[in-house]
N, C-alpha and C. Protein backbone atom coordinates (compact mmCIF):
# COMPACT_ATOMS: atom_id res chain seq x y z
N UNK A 1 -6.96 -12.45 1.18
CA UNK A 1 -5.67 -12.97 1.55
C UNK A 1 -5.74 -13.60 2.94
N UNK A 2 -6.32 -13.01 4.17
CA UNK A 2 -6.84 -13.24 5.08
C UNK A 2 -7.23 -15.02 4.94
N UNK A 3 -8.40 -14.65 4.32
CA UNK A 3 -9.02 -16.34 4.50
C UNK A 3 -7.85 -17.47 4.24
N UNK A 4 -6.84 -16.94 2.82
CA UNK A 4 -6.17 -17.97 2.09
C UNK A 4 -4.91 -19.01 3.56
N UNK A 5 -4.56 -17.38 4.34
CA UNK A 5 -3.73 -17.61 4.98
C UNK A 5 -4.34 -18.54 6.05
N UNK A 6 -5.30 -18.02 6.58
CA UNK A 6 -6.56 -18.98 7.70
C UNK A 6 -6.76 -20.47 7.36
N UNK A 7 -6.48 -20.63 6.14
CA UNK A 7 -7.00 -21.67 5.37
C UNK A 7 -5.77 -22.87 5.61
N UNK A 8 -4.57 -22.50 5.64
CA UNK A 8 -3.59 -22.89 5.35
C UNK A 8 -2.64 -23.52 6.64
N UNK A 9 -2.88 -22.37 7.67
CA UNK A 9 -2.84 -22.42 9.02
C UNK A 9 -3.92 -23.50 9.19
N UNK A 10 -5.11 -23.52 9.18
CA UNK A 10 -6.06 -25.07 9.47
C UNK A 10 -5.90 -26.32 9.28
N UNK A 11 -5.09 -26.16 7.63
CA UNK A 11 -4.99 -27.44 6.66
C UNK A 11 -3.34 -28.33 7.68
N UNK A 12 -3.01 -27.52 8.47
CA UNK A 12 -1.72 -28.10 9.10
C UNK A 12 -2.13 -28.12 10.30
N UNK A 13 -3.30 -27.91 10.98
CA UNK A 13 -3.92 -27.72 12.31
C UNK A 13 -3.47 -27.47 13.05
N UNK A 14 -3.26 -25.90 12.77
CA UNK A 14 -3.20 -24.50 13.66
C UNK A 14 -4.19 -23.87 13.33
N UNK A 15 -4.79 -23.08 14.99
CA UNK A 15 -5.75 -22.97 14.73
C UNK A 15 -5.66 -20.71 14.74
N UNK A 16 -6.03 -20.71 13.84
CA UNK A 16 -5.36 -18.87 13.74
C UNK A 16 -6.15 -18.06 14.70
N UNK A 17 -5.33 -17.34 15.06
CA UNK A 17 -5.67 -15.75 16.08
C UNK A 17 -6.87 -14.98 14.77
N UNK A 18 -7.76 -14.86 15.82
CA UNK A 18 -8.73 -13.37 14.73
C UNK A 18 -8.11 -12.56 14.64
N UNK A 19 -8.16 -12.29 13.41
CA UNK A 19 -7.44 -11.05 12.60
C UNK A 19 -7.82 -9.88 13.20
N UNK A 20 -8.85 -9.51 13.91
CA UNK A 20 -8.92 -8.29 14.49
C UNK A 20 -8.34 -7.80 15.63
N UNK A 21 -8.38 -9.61 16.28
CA UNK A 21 -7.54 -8.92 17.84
C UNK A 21 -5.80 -8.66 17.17
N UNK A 22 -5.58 -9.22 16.55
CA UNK A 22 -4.25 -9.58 16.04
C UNK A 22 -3.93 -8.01 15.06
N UNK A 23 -4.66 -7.56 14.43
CA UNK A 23 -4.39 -5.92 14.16
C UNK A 23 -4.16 -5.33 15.05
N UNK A 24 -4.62 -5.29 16.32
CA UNK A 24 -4.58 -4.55 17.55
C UNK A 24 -3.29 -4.60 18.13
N UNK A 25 -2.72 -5.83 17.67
CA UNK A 25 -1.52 -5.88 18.19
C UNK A 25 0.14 -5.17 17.25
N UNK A 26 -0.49 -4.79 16.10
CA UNK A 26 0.59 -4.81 15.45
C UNK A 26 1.01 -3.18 15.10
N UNK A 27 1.96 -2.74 15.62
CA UNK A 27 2.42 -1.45 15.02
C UNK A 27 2.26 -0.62 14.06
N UNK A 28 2.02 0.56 13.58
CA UNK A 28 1.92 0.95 12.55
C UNK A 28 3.40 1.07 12.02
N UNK A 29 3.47 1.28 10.89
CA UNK A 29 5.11 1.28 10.13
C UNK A 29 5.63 2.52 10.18
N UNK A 30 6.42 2.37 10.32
CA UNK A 30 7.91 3.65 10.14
C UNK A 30 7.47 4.14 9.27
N UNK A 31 8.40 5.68 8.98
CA UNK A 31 8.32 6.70 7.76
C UNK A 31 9.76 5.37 7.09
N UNK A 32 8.77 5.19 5.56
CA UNK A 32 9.77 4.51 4.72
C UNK A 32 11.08 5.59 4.12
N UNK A 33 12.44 5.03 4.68
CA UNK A 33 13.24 5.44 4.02
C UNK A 33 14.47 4.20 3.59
N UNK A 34 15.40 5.30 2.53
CA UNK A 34 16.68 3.93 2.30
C UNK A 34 15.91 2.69 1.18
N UNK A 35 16.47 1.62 0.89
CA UNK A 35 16.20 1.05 -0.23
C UNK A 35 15.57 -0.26 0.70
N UNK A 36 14.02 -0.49 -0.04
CA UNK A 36 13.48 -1.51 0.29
C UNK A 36 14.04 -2.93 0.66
N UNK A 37 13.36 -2.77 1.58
CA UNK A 37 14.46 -4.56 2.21
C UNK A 37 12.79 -5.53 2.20
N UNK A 38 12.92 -6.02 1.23
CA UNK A 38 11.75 -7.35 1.22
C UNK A 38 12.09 -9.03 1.54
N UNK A 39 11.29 -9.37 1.80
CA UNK A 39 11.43 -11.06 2.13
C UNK A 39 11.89 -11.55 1.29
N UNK A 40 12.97 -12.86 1.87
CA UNK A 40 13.85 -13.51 0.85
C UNK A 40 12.97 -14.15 0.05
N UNK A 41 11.43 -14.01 -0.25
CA UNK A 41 10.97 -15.24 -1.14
C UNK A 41 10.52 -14.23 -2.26
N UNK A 42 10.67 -12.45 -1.95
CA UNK A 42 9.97 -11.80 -2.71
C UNK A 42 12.01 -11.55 -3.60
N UNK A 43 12.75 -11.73 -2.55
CA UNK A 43 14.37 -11.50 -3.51
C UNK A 43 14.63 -12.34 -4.35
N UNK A 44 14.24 -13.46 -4.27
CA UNK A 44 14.14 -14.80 -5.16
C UNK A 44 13.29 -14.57 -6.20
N UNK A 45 12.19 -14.15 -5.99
CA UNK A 45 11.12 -13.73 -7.22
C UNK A 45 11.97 -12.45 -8.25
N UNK A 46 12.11 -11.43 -7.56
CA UNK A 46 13.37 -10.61 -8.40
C UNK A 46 14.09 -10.96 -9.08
N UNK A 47 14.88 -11.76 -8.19
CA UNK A 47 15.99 -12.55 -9.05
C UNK A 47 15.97 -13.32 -10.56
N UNK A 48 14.78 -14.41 -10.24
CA UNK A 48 14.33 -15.32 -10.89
C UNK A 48 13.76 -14.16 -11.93
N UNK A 49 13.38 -12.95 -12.13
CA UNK A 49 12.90 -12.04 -13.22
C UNK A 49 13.65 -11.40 -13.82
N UNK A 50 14.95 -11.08 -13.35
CA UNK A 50 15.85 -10.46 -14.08
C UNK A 50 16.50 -11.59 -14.48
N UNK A 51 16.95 -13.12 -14.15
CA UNK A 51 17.42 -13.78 -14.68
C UNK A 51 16.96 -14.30 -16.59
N UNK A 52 15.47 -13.87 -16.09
CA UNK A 52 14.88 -14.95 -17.78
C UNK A 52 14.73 -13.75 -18.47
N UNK A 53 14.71 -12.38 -18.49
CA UNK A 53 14.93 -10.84 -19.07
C UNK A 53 16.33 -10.86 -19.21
N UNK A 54 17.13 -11.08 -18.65
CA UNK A 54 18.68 -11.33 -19.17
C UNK A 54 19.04 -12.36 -20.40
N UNK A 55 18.68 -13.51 -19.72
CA UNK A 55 18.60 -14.70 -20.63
C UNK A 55 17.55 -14.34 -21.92
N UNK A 56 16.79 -13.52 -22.11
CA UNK A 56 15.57 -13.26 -23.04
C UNK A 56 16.27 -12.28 -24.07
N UNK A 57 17.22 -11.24 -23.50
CA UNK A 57 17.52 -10.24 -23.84
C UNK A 57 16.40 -9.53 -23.92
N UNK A 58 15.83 -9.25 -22.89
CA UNK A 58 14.79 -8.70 -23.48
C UNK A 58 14.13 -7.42 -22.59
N UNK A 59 13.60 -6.70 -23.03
CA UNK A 59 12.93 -5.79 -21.72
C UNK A 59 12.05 -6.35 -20.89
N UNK A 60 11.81 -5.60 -19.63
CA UNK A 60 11.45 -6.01 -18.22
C UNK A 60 9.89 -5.95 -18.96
N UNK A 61 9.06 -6.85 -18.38
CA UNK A 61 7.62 -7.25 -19.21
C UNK A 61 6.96 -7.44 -17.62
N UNK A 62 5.70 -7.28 -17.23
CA UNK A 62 5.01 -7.70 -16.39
C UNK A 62 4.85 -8.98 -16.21
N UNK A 63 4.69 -9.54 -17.43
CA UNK A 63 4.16 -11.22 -17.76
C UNK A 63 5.33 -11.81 -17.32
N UNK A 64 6.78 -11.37 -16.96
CA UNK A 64 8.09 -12.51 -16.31
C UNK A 64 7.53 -12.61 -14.80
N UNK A 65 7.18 -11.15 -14.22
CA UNK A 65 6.49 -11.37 -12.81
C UNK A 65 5.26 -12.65 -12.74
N UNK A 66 4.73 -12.49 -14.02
CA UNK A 66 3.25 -13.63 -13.56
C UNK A 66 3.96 -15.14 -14.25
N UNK A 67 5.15 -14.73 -14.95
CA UNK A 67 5.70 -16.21 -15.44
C UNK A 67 6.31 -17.29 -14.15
N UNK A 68 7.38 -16.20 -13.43
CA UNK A 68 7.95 -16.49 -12.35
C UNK A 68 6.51 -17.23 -11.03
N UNK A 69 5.36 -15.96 -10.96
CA UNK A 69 4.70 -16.53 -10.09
C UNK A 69 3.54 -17.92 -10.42
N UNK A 70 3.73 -18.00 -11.11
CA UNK A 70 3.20 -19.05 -11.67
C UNK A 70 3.67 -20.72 -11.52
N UNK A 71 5.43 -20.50 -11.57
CA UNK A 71 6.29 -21.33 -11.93
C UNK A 71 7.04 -21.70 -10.00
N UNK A 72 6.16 -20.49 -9.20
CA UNK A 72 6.31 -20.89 -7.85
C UNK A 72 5.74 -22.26 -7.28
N UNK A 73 6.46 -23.18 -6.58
CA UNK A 73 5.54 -24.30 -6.18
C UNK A 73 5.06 -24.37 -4.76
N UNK A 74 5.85 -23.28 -3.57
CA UNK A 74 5.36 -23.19 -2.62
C UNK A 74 5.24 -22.12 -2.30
N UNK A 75 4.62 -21.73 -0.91
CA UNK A 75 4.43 -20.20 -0.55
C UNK A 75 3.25 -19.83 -0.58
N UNK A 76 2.92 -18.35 -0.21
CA UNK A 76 1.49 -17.47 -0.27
C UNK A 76 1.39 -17.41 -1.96
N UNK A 77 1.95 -17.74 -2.60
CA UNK A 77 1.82 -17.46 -4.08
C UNK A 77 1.05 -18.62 -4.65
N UNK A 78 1.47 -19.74 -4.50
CA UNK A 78 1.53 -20.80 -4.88
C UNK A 78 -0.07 -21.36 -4.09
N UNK A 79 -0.20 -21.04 -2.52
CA UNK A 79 -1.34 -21.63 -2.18
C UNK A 79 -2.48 -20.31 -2.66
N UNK A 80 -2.59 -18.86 -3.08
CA UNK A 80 -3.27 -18.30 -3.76
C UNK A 80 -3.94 -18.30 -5.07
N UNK A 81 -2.77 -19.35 -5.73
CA UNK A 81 -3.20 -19.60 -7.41
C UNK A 81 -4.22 -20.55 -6.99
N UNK A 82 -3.56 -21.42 -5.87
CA UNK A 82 -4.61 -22.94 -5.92
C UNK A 82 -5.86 -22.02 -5.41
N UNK A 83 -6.07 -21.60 -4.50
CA UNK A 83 -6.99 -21.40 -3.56
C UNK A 83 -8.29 -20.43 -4.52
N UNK A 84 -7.66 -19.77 -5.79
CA UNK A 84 -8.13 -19.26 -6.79
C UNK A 84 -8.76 -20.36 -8.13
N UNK A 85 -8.10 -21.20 -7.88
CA UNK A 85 -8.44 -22.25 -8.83
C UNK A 85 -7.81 -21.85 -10.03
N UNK A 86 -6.45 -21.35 -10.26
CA UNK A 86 -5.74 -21.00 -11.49
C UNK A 86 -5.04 -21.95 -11.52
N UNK A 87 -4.61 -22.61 -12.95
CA UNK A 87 -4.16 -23.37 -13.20
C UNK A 87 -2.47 -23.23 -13.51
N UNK A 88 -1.47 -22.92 -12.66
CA UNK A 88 -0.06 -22.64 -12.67
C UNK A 88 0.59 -23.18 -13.87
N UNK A 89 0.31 -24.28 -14.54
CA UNK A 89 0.72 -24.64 -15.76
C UNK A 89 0.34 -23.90 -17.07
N UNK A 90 -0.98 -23.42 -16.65
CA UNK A 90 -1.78 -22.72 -17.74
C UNK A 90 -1.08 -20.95 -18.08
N UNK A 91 -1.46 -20.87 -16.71
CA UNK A 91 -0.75 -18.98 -16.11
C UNK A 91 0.09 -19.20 -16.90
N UNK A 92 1.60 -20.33 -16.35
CA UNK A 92 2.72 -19.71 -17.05
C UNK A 92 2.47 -20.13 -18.84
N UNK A 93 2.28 -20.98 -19.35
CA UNK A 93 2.36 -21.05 -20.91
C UNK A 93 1.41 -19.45 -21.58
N UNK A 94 0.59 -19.17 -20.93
CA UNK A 94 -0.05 -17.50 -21.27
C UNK A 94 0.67 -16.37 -20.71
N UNK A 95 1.76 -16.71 -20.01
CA UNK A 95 2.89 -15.87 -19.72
C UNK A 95 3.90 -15.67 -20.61
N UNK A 96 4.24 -17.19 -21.09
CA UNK A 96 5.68 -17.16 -22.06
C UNK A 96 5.27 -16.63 -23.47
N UNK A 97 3.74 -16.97 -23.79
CA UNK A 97 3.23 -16.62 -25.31
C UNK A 97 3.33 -14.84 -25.00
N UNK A 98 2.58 -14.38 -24.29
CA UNK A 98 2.48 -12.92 -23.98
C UNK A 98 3.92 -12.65 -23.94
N UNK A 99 4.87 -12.94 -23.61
CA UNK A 99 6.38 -12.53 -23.66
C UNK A 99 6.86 -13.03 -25.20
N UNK A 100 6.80 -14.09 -25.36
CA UNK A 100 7.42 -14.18 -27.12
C UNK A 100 6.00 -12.51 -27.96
N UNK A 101 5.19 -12.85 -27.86
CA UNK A 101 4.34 -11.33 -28.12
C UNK A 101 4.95 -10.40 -28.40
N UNK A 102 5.45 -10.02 -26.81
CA UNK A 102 6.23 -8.83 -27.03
C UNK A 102 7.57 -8.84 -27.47
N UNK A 103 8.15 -9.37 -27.31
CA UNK A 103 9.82 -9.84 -27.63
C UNK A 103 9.77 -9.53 -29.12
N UNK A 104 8.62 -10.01 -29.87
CA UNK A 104 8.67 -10.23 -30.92
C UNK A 104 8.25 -8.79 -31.74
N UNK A 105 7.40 -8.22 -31.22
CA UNK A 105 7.00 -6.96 -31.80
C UNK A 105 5.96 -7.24 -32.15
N UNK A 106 4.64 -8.33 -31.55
CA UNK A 106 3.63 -8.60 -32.09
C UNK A 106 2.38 -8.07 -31.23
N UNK A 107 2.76 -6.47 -30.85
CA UNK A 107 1.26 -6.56 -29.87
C UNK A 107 1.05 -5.12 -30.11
């Protein structure tokens, strides 16, 4: 994840802090309590999963998480598929078949 982010930071020429001095700097985390508060791009991803499981009628499936991330066009998501060489068009159509799959009672 490291490199992807390094990578990305370059491609816009910034040039990144080493990750080691930059651990040094960062706090360890609180005792987690109370209900997770995540980044608005990970509330959007939620969202966008209970929306097509609503619309699906259907139960919560793993494959809406990889449908949704798939169907991302920007972000750490989006430059990870590339940076992986996955094909986001591909991911999601092996997302929606794996969901008609299950929807259907075929697995």
């Amino acid at each position: 994840m490291r490199d992807q982010h390094r990578a990305a930071l370059q491609a816009v020429g910034v040039h990144p802090i080493d990750d080691d001095v930059l651990d040094q700097q960062i706090p360890s985390p609180g005792p987690t309590t109370g209900l997770h508060r995540g980044t608005a791009s990970g509330h959007e991803l939620f969202r966008r999963v209970v929306e097509l499981v609503r619309r699906d009628r259907s139960q919560l499936y793993g494959a809406y998480f990889v449908l949704v991330a798939a169907e991302t066009e920007l972000g750490t998501t989006a430059r990870a598929l590339r940076h992986m060489g996955v094909d986001p068009t591909a991911l999601a159509e092996a997302a929606r078949a794996e969901i008609s799959l299950l929807n259907n009672g075929e697995h």
